[in-house]
PDB file of N, CA and C in Angstrom:
ATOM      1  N   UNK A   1      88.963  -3.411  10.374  1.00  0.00           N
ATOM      2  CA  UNK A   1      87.781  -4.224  10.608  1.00  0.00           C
ATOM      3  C   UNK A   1      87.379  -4.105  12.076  1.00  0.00           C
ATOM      4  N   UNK A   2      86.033  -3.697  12.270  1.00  0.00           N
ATOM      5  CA  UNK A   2      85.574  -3.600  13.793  1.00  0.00           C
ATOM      6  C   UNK A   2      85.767  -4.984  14.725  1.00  0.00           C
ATOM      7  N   UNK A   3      86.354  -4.766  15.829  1.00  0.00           N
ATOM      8  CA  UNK A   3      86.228  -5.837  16.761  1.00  0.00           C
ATOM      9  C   UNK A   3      84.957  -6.009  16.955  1.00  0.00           C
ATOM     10  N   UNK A   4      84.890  -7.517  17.908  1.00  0.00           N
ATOM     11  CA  UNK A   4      83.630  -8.217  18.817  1.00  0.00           C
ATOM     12  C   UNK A   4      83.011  -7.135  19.211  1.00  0.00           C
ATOM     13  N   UNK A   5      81.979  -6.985  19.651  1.00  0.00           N
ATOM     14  CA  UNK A   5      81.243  -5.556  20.261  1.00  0.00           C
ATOM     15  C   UNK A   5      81.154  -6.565  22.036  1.00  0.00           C
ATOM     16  N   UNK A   6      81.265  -5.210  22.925  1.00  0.00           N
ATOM     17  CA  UNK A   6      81.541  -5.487  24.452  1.00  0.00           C
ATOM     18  C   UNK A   6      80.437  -6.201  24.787  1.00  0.00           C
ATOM     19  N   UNK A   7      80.120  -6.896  25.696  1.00  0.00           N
ATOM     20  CA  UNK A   7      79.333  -7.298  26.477  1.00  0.00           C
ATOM     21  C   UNK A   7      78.912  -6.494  27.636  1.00  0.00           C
ATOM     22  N   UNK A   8      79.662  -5.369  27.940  1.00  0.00           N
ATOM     23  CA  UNK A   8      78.619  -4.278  28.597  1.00  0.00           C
ATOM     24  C   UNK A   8      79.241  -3.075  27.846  1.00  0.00           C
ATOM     25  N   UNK A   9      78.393  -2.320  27.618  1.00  0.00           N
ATOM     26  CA  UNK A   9      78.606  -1.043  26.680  1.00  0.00           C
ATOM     27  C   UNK A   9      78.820   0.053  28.402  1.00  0.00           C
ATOM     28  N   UNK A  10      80.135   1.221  28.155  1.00  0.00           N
ATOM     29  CA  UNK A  10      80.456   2.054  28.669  1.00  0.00           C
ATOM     30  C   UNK A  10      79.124   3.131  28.509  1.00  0.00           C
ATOM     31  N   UNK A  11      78.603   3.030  29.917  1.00  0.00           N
ATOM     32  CA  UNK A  11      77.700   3.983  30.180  1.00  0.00           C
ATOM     33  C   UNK A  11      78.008   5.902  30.535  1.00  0.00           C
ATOM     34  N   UNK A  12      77.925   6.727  29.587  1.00  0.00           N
ATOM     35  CA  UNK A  12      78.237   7.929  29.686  1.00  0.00           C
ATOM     36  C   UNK A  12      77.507   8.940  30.605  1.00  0.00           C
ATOM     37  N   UNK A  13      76.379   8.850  30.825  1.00  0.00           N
ATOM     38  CA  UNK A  13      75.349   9.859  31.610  1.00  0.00           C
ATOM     39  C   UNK A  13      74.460   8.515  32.115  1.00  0.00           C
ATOM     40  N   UNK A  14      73.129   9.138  32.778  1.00  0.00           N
ATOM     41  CA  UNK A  14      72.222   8.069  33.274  1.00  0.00           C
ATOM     42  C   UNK A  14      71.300   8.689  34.328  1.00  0.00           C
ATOM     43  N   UNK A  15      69.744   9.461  34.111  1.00  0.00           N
ATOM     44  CA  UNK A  15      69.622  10.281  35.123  1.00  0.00           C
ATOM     45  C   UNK A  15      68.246   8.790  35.582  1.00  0.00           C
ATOM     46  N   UNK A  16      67.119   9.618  35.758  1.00  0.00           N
ATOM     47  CA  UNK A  16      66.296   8.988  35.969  1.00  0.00           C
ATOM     48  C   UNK A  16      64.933   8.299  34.667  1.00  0.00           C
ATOM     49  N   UNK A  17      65.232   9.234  33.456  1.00  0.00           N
ATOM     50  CA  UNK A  17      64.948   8.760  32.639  1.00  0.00           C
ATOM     51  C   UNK A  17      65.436   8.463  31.025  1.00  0.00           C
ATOM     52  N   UNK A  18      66.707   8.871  31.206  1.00  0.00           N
ATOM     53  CA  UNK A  18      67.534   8.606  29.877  1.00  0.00           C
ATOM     54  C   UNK A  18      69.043   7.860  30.413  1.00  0.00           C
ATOM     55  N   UNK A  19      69.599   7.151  29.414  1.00  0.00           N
ATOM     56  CA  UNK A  19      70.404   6.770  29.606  1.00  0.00           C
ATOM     57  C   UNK A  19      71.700   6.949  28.366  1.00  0.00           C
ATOM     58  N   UNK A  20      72.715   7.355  28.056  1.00  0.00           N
ATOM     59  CA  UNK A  20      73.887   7.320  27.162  1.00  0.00           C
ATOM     60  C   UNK A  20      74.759   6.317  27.070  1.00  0.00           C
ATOM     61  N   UNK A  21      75.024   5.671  26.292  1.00  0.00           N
ATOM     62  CA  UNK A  21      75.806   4.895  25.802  1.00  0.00           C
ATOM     63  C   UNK A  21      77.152   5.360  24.917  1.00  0.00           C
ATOM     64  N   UNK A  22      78.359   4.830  24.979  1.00  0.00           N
ATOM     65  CA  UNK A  22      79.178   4.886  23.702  1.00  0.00           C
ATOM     66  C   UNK A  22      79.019   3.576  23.172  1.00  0.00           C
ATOM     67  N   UNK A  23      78.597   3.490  21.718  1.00  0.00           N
ATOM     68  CA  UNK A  23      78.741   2.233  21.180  1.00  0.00           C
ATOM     69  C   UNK A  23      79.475   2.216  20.106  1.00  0.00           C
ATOM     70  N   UNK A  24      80.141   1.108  19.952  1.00  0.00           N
ATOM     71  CA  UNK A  24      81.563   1.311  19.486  1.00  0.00           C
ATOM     72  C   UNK A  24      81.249   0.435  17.911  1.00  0.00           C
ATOM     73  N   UNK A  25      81.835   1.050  16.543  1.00  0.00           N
ATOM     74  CA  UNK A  25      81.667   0.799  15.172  1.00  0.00           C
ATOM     75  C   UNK A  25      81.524  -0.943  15.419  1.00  0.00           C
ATOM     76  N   UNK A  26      80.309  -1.595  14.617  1.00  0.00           N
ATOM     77  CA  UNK A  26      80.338  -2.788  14.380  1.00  0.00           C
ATOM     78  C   UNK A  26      79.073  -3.243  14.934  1.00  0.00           C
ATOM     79  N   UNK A  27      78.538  -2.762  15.827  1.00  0.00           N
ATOM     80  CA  UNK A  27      77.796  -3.026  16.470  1.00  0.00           C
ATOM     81  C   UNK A  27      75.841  -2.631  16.570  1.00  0.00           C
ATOM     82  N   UNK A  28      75.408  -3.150  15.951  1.00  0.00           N
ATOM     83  CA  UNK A  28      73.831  -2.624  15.094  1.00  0.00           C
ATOM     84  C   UNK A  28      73.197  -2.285  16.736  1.00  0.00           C
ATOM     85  N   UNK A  29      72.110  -1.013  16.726  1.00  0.00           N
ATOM     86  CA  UNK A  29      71.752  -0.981  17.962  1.00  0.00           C
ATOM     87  C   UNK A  29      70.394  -1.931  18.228  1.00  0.00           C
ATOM     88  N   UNK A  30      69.455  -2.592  17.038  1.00  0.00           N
ATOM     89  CA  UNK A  30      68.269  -3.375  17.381  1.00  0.00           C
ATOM     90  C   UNK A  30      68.454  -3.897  16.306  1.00  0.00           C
ATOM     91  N   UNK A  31      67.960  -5.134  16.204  1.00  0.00           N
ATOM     92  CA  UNK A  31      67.433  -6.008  15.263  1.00  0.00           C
ATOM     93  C   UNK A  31      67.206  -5.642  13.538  1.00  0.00           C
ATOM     94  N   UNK A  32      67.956  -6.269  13.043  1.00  0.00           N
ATOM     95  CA  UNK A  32      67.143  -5.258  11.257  1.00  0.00           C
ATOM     96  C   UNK A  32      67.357  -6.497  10.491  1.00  0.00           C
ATOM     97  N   UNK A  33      66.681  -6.552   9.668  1.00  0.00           N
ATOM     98  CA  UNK A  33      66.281  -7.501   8.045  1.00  0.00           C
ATOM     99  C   UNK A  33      67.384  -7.369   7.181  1.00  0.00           C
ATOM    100  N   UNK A  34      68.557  -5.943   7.735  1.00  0.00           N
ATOM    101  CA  UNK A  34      69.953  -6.215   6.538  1.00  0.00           C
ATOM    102  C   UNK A  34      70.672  -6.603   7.152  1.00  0.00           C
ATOM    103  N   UNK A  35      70.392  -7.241   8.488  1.00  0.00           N
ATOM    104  CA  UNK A  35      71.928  -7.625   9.274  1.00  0.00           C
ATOM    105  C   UNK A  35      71.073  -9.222   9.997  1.00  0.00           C
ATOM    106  N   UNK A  36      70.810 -10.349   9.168  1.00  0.00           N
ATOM    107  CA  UNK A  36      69.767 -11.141   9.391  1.00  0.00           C
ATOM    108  C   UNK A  36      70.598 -11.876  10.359  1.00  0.00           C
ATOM    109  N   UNK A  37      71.775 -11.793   9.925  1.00  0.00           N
ATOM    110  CA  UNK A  37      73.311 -13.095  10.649  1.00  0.00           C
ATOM    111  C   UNK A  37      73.718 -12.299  12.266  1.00  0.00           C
ATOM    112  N   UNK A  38      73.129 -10.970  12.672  1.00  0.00           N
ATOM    113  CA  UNK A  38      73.969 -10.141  13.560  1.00  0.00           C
ATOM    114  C   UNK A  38      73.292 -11.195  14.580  1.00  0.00           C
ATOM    115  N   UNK A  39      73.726 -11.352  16.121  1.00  0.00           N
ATOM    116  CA  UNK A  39      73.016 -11.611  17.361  1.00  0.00           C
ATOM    117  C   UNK A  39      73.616 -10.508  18.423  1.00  0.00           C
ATOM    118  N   UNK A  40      74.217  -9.800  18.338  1.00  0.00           N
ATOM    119  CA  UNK A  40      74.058  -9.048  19.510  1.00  0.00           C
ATOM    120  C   UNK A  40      73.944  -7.539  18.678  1.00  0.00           C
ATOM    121  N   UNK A  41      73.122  -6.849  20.056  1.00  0.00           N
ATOM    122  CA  UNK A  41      72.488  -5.350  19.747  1.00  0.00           C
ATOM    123  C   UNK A  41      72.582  -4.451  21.032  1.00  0.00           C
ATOM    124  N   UNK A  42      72.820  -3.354  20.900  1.00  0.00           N
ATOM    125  CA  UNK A  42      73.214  -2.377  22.134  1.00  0.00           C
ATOM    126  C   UNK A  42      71.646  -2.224  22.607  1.00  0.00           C
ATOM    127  N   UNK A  43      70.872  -2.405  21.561  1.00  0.00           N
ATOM    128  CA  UNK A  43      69.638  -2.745  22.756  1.00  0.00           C
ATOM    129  C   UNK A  43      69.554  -3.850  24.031  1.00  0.00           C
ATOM    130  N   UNK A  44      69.925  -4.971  23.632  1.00  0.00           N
ATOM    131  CA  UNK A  44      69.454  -6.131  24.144  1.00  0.00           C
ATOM    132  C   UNK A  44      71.016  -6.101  25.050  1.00  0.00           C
ATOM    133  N   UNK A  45      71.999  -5.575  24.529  1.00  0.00           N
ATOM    134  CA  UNK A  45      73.261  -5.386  25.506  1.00  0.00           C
ATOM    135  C   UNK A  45      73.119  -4.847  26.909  1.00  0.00           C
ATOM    136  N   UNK A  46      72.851  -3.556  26.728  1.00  0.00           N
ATOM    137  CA  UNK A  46      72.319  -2.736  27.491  1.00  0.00           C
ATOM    138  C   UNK A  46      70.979  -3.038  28.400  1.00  0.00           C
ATOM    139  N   UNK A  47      70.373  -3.818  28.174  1.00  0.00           N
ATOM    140  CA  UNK A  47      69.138  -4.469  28.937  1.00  0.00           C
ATOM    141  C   UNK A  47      69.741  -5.334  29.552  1.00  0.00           C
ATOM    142  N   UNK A  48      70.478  -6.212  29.352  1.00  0.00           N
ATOM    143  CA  UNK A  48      70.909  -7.257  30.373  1.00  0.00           C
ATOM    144  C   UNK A  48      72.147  -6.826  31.052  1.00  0.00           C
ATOM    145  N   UNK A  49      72.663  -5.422  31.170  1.00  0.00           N
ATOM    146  CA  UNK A  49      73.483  -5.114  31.623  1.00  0.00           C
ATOM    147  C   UNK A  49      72.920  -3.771  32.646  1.00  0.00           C
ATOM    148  N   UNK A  50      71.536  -3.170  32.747  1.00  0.00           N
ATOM    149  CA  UNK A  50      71.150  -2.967  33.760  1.00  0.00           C
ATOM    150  C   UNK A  50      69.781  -3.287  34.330  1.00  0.00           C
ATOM    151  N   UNK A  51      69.560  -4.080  33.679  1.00  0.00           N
ATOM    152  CA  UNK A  51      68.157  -5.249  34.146  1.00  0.00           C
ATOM    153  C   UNK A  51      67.204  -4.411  33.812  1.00  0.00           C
ATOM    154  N   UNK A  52      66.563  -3.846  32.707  1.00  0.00           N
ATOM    155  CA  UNK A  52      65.459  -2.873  32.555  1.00  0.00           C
ATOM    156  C   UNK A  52      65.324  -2.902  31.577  1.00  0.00           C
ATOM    157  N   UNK A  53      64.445  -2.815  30.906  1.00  0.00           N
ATOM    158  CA  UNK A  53      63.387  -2.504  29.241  1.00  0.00           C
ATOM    159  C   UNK A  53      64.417  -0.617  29.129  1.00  0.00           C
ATOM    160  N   UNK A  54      64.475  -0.715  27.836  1.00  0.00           N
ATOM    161  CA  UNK A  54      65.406   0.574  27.631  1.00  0.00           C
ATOM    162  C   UNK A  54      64.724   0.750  25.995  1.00  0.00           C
ATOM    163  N   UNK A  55      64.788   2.166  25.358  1.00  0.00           N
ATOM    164  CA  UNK A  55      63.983   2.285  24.609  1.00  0.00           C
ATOM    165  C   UNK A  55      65.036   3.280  23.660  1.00  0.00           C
ATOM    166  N   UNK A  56      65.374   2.972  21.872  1.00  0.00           N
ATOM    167  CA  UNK A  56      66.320   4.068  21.920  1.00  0.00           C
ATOM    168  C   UNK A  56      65.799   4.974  21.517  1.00  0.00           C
ATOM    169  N   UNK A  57      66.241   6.465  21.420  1.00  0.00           N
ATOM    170  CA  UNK A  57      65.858   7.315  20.722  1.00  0.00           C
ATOM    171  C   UNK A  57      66.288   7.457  19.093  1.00  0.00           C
ATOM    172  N   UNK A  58      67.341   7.173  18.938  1.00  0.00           N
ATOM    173  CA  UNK A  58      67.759   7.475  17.695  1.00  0.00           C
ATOM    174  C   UNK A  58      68.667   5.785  17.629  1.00  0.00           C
ATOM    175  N   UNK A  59      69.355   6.050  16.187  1.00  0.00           N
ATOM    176  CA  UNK A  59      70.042   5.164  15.920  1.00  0.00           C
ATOM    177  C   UNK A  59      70.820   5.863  15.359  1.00  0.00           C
ATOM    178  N   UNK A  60      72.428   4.867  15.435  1.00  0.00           N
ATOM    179  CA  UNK A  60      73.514   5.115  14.724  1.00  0.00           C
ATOM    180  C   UNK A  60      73.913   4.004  13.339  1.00  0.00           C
ATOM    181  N   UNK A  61      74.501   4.562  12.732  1.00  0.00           N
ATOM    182  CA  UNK A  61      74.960   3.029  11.645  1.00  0.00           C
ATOM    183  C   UNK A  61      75.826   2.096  12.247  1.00  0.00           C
ATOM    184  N   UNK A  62      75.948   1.230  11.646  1.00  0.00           N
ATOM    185  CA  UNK A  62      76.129  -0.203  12.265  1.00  0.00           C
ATOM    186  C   UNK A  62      77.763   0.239  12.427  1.00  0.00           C
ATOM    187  N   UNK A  63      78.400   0.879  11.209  1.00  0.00           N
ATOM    188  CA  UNK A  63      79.608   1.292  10.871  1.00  0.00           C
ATOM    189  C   UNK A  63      80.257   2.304  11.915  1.00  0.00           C
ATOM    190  N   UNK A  64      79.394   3.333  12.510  1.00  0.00           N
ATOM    191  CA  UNK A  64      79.593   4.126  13.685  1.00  0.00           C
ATOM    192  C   UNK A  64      79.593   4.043  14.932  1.00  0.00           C
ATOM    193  N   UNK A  65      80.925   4.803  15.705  1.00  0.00           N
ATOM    194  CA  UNK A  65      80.889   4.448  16.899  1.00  0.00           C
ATOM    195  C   UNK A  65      80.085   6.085  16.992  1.00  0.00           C
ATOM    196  N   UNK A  66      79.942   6.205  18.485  1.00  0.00           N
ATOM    197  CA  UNK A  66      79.585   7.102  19.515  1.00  0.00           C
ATOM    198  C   UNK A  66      78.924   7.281  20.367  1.00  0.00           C
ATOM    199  N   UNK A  67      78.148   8.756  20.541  1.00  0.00           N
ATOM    200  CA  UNK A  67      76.894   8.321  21.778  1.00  0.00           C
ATOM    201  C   UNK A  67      75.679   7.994  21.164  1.00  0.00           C
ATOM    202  N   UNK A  68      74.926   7.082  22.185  1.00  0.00           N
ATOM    203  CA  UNK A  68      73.696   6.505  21.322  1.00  0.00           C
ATOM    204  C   UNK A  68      72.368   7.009  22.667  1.00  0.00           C
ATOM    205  N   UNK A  69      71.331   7.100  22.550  1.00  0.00           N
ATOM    206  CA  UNK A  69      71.024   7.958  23.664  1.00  0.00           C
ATOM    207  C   UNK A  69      69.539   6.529  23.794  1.00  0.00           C
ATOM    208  N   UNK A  70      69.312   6.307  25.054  1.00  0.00           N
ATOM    209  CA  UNK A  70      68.186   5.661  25.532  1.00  0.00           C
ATOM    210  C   UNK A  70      67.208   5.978  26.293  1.00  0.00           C
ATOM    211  N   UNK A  71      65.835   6.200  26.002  1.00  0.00           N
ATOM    212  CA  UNK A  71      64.930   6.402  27.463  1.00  0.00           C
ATOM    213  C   UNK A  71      65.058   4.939  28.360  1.00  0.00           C
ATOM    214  N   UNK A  72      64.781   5.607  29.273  1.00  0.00           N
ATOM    215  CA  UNK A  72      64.392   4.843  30.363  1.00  0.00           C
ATOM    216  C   UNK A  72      62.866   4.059  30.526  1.00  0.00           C
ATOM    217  N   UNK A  73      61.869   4.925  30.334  1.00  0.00           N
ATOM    218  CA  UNK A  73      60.572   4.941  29.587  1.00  0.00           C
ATOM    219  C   UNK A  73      60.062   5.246  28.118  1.00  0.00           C
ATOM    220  N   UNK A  74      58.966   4.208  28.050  1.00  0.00           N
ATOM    221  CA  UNK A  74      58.768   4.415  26.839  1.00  0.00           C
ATOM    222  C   UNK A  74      57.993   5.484  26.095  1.00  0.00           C
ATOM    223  N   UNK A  75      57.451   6.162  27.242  1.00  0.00           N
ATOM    224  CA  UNK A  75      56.858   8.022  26.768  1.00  0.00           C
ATOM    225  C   UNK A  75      57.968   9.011  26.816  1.00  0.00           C
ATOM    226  N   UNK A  76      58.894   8.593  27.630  1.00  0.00           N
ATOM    227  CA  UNK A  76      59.970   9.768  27.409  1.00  0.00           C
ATOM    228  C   UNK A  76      60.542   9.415  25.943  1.00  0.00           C
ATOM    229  N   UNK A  77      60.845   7.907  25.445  1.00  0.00           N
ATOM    230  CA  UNK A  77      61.076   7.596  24.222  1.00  0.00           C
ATOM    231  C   UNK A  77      60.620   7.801  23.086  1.00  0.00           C
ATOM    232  N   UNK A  78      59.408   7.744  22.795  1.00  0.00           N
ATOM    233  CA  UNK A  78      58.658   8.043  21.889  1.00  0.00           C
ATOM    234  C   UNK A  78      58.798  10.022  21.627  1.00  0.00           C
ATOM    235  N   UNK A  79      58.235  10.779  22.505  1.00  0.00           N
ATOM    236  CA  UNK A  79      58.938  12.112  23.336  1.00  0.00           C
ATOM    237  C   UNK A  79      60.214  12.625  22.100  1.00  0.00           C
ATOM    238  N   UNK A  80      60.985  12.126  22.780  1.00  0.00           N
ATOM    239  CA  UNK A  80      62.597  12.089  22.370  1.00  0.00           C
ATOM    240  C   UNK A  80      63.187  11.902  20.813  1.00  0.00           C
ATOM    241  N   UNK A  81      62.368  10.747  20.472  1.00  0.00           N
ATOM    242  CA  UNK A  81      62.321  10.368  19.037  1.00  0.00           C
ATOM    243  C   UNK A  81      61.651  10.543  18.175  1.00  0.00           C
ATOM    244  N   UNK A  82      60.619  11.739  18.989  1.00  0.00           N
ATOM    245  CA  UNK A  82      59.890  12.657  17.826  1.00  0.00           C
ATOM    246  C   UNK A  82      60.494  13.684  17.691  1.00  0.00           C
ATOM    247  N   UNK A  83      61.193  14.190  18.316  1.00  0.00           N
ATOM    248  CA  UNK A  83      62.314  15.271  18.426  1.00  0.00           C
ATOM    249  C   UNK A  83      63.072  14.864  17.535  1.00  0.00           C
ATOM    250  N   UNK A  84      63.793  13.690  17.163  1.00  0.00           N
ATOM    251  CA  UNK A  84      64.835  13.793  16.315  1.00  0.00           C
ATOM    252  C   UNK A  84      64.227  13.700  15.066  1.00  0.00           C
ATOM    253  N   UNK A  85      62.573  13.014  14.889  1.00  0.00           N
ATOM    254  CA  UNK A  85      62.277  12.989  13.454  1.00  0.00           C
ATOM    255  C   UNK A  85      62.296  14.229  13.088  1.00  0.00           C
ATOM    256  N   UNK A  86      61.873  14.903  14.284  1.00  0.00           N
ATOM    257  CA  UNK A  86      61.251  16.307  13.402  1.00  0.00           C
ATOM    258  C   UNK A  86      62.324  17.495  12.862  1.00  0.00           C
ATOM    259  N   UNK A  87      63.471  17.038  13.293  1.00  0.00           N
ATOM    260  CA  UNK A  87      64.804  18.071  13.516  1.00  0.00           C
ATOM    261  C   UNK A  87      64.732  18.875  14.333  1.00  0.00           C
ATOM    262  N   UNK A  88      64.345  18.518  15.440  1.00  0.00           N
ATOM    263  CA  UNK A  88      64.755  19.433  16.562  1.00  0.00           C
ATOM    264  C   UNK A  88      65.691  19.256  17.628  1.00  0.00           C
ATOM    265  N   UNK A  89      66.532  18.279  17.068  1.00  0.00           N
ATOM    266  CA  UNK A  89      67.744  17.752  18.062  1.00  0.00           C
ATOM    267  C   UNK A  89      69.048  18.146  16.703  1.00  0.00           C
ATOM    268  N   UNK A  90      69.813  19.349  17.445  1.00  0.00           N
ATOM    269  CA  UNK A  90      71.474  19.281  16.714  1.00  0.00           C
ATOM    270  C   UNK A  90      72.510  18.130  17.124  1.00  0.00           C
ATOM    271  N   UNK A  91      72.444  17.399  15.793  1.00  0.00           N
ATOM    272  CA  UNK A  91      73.313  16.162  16.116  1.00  0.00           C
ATOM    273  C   UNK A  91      74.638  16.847  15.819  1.00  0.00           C
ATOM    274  N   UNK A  92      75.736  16.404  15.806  1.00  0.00           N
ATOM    275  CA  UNK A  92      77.744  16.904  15.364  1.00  0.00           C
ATOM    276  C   UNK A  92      78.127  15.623  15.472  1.00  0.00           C
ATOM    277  N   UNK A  93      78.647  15.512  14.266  1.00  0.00           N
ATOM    278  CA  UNK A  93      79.982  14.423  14.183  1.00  0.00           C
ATOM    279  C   UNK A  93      81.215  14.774  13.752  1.00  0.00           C
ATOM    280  N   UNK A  94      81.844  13.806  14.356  1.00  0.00           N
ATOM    281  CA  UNK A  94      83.209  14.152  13.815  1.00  0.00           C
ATOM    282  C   UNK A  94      83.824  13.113  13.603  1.00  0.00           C
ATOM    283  N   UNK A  95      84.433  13.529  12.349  1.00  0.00           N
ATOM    284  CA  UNK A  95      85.426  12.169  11.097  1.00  0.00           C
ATOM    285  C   UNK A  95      86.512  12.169  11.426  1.00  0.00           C
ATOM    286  N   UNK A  96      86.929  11.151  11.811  1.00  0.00           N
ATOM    287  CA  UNK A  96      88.490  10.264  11.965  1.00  0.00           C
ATOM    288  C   UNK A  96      88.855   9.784  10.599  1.00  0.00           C
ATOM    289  N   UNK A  97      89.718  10.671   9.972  1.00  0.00           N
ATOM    290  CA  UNK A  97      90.318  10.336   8.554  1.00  0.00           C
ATOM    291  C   UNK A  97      91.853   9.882   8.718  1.00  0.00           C
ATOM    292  N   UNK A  98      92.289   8.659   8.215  1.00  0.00           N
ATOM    293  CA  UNK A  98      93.641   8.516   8.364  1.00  0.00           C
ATOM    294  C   UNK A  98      94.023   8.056   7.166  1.00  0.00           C
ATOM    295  N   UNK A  99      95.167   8.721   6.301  1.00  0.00           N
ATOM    296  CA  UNK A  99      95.641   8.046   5.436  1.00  0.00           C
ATOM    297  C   UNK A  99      95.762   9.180   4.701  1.00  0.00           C
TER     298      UNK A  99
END
């Protein structure tokens, strides 16, 4: 069962207009209608942990940890997250199977 999710998420990269996150299984990255009971989000985490409007590009499942990627702006965001609709970003995962 996933622990509490951090109160500051481990920042991986960070230039001038994107930012990386690891966010760790349990933890929804914005607001959604199937998680009505959740109150914290690696959006709203991540905003009060470097004082700035942050925008994501993609999302992970609530169930998944890893990197979660943020603009800085919201044209580099939009940008970014037309890239992933369209498939032009190679995502890789990798499964932790035990048992």
């Amino acid at each position: 069962m996933p622990t509490a999710p951090p109160e500051t998420l481990p920042i991986i990269y960070r230039d001038d207009s994107l930012i990386a996150i690891h966010k760790p299984a349990g933890l929804l990255v914005h607001r959604s209608v199937l998680d009505r009971h959740e109150t914290r989000f690696a959006l709203q985490i991540l905003r009060d942990q470097i004082g700035q409007k942050v925008y994501p590009v993609h999302r992970l499942d609530k169930g998944t940890s890893g990197v979660l990627l943020f603009a800085l702006d919201r044209e580099v965001g939009r940008l970014l997250s037309s890239q992933f609709e369209h498939g032009q970003v190679t995502k890789r995962y990798i499964a932790v199977v035990r048992g």
